[in-house]
Protein backbone atom coordinates (compact mmCIF):
# COMPACT_ATOMS: atom_id res chain seq x y z
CA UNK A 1 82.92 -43.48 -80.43
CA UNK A 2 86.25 -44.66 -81.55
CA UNK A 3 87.68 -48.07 -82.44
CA UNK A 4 88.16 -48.75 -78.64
CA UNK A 5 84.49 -48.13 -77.85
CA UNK A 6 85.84 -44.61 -75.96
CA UNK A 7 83.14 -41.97 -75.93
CA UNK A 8 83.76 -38.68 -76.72
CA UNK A 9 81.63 -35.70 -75.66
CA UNK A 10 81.62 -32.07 -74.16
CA UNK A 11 80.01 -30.07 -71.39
CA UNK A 12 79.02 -26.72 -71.99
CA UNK A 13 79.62 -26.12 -68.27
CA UNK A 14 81.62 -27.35 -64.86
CA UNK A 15 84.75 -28.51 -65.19
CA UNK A 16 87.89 -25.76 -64.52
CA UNK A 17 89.63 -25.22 -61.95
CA UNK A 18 88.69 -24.18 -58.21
CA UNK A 19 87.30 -20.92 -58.42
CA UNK A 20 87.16 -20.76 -62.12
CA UNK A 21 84.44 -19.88 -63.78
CA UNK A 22 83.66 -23.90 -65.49
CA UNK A 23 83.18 -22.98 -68.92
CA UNK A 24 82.74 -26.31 -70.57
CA UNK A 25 84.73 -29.63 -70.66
CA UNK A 26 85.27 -31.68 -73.32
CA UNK A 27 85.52 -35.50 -71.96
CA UNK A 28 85.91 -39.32 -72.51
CA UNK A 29 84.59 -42.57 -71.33
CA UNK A 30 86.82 -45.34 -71.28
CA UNK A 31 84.97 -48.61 -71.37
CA UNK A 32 85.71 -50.95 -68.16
CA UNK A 33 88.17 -53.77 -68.44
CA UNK A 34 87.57 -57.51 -68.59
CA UNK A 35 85.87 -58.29 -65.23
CA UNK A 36 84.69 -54.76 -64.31
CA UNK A 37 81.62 -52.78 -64.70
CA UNK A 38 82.92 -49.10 -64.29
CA UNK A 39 83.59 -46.52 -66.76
CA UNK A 40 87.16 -44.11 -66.56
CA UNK A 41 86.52 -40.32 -67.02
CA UNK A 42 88.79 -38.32 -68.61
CA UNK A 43 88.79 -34.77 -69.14
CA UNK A 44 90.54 -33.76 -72.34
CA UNK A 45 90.42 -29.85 -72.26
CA UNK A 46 88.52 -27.32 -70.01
CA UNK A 47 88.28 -23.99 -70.14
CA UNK A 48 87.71 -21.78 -67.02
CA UNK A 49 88.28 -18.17 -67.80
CA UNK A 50 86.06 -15.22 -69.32
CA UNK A 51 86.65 -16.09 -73.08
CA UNK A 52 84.61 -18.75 -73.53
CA UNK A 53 81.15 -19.94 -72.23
CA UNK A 54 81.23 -23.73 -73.18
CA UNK A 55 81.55 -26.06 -76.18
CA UNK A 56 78.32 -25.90 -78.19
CA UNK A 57 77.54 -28.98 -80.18
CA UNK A 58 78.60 -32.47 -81.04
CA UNK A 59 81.85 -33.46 -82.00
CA UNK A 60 83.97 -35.15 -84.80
CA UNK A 61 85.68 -36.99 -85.13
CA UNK A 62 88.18 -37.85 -88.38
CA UNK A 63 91.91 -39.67 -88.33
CA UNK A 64 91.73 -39.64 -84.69
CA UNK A 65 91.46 -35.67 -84.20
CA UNK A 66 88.36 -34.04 -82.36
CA UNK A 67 87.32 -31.50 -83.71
CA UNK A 68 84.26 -28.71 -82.09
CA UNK A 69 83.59 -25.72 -81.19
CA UNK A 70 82.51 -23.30 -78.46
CA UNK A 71 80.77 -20.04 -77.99
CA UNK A 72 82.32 -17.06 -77.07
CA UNK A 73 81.53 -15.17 -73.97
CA UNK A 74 82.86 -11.64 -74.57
CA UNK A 75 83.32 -12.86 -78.85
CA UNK A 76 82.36 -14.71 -81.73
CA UNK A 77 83.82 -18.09 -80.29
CA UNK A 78 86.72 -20.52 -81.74
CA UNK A 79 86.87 -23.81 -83.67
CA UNK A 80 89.55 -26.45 -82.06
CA UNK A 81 90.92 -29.90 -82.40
CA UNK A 82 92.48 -32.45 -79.73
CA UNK A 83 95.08 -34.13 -81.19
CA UNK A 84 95.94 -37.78 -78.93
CA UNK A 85 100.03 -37.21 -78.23
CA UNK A 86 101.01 -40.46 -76.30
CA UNK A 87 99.30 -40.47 -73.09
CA UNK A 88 97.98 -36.42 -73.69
CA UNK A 89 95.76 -34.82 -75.62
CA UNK A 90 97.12 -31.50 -77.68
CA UNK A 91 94.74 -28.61 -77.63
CA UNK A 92 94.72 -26.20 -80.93
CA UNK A 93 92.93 -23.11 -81.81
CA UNK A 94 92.56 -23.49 -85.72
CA UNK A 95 90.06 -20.73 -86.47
CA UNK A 96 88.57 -17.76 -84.50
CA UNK A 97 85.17 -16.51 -86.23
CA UNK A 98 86.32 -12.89 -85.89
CA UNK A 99 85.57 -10.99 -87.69
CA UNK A 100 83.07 -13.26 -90.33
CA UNK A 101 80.27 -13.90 -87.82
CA UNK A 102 79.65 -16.25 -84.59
CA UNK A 103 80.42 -19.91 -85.01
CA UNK A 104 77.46 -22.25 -84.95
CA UNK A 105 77.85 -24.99 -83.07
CA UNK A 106 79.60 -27.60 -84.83
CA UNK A 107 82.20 -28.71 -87.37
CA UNK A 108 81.61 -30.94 -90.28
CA UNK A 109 84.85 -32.73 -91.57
CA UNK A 110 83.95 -33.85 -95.16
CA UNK A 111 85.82 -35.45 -98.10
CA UNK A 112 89.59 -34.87 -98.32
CA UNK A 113 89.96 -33.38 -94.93
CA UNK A 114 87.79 -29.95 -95.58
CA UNK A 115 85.93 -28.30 -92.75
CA UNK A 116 81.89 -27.14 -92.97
CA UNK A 117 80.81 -24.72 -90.52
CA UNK A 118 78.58 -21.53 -90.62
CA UNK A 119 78.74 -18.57 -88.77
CA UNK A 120 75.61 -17.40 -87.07
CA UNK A 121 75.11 -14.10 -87.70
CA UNK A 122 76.59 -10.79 -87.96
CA UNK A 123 78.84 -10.63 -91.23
CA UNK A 124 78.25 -10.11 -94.84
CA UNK A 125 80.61 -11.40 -97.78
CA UNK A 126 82.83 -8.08 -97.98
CA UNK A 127 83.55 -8.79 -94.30
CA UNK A 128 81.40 -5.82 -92.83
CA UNK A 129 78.33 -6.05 -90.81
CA UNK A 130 75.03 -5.56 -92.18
CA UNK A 131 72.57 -3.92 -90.20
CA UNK A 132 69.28 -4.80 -89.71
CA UNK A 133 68.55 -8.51 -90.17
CA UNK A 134 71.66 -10.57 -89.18
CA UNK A 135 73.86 -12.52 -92.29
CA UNK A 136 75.00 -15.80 -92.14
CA UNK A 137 78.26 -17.52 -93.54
CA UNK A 138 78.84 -21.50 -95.04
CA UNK A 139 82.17 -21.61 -95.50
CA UNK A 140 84.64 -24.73 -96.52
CA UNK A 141 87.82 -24.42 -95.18
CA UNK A 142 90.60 -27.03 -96.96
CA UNK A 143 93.55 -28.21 -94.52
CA UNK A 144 96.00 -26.33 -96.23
CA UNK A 145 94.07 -23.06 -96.83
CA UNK A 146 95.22 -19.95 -94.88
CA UNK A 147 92.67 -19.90 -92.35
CA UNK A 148 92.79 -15.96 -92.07
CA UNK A 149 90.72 -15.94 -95.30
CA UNK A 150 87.89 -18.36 -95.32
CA UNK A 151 85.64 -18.16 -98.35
CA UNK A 152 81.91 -18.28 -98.09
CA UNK A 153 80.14 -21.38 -100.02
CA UNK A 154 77.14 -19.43 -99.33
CA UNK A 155 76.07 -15.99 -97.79
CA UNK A 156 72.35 -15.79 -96.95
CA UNK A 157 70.17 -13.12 -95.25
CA UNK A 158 69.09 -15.93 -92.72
CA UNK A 159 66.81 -17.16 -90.38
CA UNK A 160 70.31 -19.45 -89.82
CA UNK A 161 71.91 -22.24 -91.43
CA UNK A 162 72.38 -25.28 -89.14
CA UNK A 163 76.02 -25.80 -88.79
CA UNK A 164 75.79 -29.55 -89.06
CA UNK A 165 75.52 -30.87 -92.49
CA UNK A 166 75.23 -33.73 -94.66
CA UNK A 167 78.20 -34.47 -97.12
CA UNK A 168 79.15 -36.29 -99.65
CA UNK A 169 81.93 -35.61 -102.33
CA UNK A 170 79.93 -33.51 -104.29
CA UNK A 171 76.38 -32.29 -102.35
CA UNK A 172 75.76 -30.27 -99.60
CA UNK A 173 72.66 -31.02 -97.40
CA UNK A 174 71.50 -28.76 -94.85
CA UNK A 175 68.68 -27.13 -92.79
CA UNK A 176 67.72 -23.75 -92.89
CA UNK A 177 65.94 -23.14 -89.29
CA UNK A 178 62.88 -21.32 -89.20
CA UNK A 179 62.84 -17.70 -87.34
CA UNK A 180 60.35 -18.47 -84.81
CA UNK A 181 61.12 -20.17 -81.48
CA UNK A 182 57.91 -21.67 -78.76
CA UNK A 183 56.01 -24.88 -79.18
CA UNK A 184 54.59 -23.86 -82.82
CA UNK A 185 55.90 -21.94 -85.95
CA UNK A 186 53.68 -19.48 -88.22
CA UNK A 187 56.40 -18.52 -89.90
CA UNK A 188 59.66 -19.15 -90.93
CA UNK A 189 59.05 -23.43 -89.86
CA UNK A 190 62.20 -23.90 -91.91
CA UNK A 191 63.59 -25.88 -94.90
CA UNK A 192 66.15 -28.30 -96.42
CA UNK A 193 68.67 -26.98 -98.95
CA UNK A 194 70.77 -28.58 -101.38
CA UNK A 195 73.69 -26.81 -102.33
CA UNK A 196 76.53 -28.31 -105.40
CA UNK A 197 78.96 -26.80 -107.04
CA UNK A 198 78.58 -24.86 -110.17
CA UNK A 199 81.96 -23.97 -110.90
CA UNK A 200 85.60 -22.60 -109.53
CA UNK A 201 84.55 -21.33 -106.49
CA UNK A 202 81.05 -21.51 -107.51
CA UNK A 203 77.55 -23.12 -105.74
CA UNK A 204 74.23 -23.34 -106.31
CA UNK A 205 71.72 -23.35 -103.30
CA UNK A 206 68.14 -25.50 -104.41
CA UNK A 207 65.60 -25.32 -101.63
CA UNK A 208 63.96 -28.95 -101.88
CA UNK A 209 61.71 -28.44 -99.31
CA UNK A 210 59.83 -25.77 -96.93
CA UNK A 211 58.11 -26.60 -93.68
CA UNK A 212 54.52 -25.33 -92.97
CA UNK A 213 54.52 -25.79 -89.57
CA UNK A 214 51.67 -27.90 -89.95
CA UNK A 215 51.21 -32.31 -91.13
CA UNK A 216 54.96 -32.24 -92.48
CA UNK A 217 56.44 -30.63 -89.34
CA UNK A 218 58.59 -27.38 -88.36
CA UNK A 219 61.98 -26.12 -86.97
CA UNK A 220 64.29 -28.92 -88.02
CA UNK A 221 67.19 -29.45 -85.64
CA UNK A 222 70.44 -32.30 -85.57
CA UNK A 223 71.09 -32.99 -88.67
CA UNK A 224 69.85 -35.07 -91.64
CA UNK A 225 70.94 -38.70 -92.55
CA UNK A 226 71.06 -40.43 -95.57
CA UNK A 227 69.51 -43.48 -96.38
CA UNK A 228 69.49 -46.37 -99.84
CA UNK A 229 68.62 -44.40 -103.28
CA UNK A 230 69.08 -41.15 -102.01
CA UNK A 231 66.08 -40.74 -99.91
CA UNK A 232 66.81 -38.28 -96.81
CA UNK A 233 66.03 -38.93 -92.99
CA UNK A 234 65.49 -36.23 -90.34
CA UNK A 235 63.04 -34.78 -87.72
CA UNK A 236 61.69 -31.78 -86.93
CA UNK A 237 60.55 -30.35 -83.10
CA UNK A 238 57.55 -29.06 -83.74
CA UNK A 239 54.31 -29.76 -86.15
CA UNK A 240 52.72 -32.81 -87.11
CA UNK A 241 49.37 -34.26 -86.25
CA UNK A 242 49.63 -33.12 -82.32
CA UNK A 243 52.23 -30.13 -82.62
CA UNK A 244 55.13 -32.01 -81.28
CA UNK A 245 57.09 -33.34 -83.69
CA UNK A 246 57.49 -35.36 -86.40
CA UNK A 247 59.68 -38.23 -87.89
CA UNK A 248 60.36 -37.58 -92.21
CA UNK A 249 61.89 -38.58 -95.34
CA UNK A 250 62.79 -36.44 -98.52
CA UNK A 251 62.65 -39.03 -101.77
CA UNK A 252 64.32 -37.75 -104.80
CA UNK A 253 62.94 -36.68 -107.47
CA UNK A 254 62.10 -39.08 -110.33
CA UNK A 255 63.94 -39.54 -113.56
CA UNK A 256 62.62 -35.83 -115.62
CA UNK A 257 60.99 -34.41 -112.63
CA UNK A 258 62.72 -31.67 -109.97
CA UNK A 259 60.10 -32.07 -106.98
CA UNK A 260 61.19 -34.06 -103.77
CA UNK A 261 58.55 -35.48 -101.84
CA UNK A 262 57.97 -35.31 -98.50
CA UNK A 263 56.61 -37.69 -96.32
CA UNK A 264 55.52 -37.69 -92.71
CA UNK A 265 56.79 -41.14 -91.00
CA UNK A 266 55.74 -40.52 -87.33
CA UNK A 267 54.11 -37.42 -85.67
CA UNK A 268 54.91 -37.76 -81.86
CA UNK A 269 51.48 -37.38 -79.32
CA UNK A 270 53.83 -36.81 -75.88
CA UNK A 271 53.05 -40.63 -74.90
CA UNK A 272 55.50 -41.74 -77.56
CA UNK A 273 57.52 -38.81 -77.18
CA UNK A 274 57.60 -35.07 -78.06
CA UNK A 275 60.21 -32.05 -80.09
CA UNK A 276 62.94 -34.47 -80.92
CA UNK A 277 65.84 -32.68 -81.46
CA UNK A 278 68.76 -34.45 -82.63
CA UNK A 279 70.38 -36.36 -85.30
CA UNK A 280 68.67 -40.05 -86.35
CA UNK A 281 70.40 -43.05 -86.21
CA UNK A 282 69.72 -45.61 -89.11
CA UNK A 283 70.71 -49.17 -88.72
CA UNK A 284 71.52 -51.67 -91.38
CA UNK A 285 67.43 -53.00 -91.52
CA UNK A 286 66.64 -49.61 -92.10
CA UNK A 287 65.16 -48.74 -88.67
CA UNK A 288 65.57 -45.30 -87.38
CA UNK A 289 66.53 -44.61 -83.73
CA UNK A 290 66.28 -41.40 -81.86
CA UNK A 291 65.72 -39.75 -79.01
CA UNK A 292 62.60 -37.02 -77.97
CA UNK A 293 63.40 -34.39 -75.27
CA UNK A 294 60.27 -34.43 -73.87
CA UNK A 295 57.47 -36.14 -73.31
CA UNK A 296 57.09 -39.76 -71.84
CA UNK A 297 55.36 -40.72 -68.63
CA UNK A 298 57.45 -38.55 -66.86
CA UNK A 299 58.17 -35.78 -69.14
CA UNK A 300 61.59 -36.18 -69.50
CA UNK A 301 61.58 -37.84 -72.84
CA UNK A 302 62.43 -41.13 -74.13
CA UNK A 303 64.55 -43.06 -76.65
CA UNK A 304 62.42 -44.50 -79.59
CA UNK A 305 62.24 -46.66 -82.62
CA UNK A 306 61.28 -46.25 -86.03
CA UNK A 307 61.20 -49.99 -88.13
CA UNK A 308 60.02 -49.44 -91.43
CA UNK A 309 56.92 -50.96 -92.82
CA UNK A 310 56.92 -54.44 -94.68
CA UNK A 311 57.19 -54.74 -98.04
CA UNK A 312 53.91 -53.85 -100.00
CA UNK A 313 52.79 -51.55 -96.78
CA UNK A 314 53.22 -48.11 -96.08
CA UNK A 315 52.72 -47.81 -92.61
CA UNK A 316 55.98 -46.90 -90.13
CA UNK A 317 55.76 -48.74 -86.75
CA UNK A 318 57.03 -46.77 -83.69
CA UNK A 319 58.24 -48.01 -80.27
CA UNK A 320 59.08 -46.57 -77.23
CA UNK A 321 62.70 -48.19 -75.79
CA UNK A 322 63.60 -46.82 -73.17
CA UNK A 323 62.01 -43.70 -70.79
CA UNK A 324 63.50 -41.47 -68.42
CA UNK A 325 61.92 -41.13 -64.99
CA UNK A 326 64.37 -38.09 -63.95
CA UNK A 327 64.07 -37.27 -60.24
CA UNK A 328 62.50 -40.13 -59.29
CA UNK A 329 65.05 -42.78 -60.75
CA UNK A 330 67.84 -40.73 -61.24
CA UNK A 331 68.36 -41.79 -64.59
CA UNK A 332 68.71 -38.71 -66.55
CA UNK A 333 66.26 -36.22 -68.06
CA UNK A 334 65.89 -34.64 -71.22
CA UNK A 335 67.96 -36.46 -73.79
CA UNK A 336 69.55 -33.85 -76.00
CA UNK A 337 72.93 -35.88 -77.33
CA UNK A 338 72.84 -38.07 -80.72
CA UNK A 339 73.12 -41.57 -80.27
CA UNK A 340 75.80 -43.45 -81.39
CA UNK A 341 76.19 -47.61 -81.42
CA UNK A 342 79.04 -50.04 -81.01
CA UNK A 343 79.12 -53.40 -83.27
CA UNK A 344 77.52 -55.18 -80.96
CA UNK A 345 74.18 -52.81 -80.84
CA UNK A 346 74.49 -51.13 -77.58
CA UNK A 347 73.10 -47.94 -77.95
CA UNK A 348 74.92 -44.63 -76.02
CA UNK A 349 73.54 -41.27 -75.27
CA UNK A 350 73.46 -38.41 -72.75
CA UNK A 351 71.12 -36.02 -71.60
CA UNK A 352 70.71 -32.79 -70.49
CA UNK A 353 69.60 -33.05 -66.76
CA UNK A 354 69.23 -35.40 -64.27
CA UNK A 355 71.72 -38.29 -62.52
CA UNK A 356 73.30 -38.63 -58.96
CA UNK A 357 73.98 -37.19 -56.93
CA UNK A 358 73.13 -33.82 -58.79
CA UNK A 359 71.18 -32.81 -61.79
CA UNK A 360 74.32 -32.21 -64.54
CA UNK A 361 73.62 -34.78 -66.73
CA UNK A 362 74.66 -38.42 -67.58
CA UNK A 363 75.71 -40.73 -70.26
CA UNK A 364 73.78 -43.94 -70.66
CA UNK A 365 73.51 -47.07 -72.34
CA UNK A 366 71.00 -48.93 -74.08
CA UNK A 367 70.85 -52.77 -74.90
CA UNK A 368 68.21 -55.32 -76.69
CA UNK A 369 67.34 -52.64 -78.53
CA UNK A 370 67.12 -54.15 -81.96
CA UNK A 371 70.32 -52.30 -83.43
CA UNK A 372 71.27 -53.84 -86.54
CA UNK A 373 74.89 -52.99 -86.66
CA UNK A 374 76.83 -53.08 -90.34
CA UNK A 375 79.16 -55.57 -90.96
CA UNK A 376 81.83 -54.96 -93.45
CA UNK A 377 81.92 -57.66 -95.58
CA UNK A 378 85.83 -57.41 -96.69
């Protein structure tokens, strides 16, 4: 969401033109005018020929520029930006991931205008592929670096680095997904990396913590969020008390110690919810707001809240906000897209399936939800 309250997302299919072959969109919402109730659609950029098979992931967005990505259908795929130019948008190729690996599926614009993004598999740091079990690529690519010759922050054996990551000027968070896929993990449930720099050119990859697949929870997807003193926020799809899911933070260690500890917030029962898979939202109370992709009454997941416990107590409290009755309501099934809020706590969001007249998807809206917004107060 920008200044405006526009929306900005992508499609990883329809769009193109007639009897093109609808690889992706990538679209805004324009909120209604004074008096009106409707939303304008825009489409930004489509792409509707064998090259491409959609946009992958969520977008950025930094001074005004999108930025994303989308997979390749006979390649590696391509990172782009819109640029706004008056009324238009300018479409730009900055980076194709031959021949360093396949793109994950987002872009991470962090301090001073430098990109994050991994590649997914395939390449090794002298540029050549290494058989057997795939590689995978972080790189950092500065505005003003010749993008022909990305360096890697880090070059791991895999399972796969989640492209989306957690910045600040100096530290690197992100998830290392576990190997297995299905409802449960035995191994490789996943972890949560630090990586800083150790020097020119230099970084040092900590592992803080390692899923088990079990209480603490397994295959981590979104991305992680940070909250007051450090402590990190995220969720994982699988694990917990009932195997679907759980809610958990990542506290520093203390003052001479190097452990982080881990703590289970919510494990989801299907009821509540079940495999979230996005990024949290955090709100300036300190409540957590997400979304689960399945589960519900209906199945077709729900939007929740996480308000954390009172001082002295322990003990998160969960609640169910909103949940989607698909078919029967048309109001959207399987939320898959972070939310995002405007300042006056309106929560938006998309999902996967579901709407009228078809079942492509829709963007919704949330109110009374509770959203704290942040103020500035300058």
């Amino acid at each position: 969401m920008d200044a405006a309250g526009n929306l900005y997302g992508d499609t990883h299919s329809g769009g193109g033109t007639p009897g093109g072959d609808k690889g992706g969109t990538v679209f805004t919402l324009a909120p209604p005018e004074a008096g009106e109730t409707t939303w304008t659609e825009t489409i930004l950029q489509y792409w509707n020929d064998q090259s491409s098979s959609g946009p992958t992931g969520p977008l950025t967005m930094w001074n005004g520029t999108l930025y994303g990505v989308f997979d390749g259908y006979e390649g590696p795929g391509e990172m782009f930006t819109l640029t706004p130019s008056g009324a238009n948008w300018t479409y730009k190729e900055i980076w194709d991931a031959q021949p360093y690996g396949d793109l994950g599926n987002s872009v991470t614009v962090g301090p001073f205008g430098n990109l994050y993004y991994t590649t997914w598999v395939g390449y090794g740091p002298a540029r050549k592929r290494v058989p057997g079990t795939p590689t995978v690529g972080l790189y950092r690519l500065a505005p003003d670096q010749n993008i022909k010759s990305p360096k890697p922050i880090l070059v791991s054996s895999g399972p796969v680095i989640t492209p989306i990551l957690l910045l600040d000027t100096k530290t690197i968070y992100a998830y290392v997904e576990g190997s297995d896929t299905g409802s449960s993990c035995s191994t490789g449930c996943g972890s949560v990396v630090q990586i800083v720099p150790s020097g020119p050119r230099q970084w040092t990859t900590n592992t803080i913590w390692n899923f088990t697949g079990g209480a603490d929870g397994g295959l981590p997807l979104g991305s992680l969020i940070k909250g007051k003193h450090g402590v990190l926020f995220g969720s994982t799809s699988v694990g917990g008390a009932s195997g679907l899911g759980t809610v958990f933070s990542l506290t520093p260690p203390e003052a001479g110690q190097t452990a982080w500890t881990e703590t289970t917030l919510w494990s989801f029962s299907g009821t509540d919810g079940s495999n979230p898979s996005n990024t949290l939202l955090r709100d300036s109370t300190g409540a957590l707001y997400g979304s689960a992709v399945s589960g519900g009454s209906a199945g077709c997941g729900l939007v929740f809240r996480l308000a954390p416990p009172p001082a002295g107590q322990t003990t998160w409290t969960e609640s169910t906000l909103y949940t989607f009755l698909g078919n029967s309501a048309k109001d959207g099934c399987n939320p898959v897209g972070q939310l995002v809020a405007d300042a006056a706590g309106t929560l938006y969001g998309d999902t996967a399936q579901g709407g009228k007249p078809q079942n492509y998807g829709v963007v919704y809206s949330l109110t009374g939800t509770g959203f704290a917004a942040y103020t500035n107060p300058h």
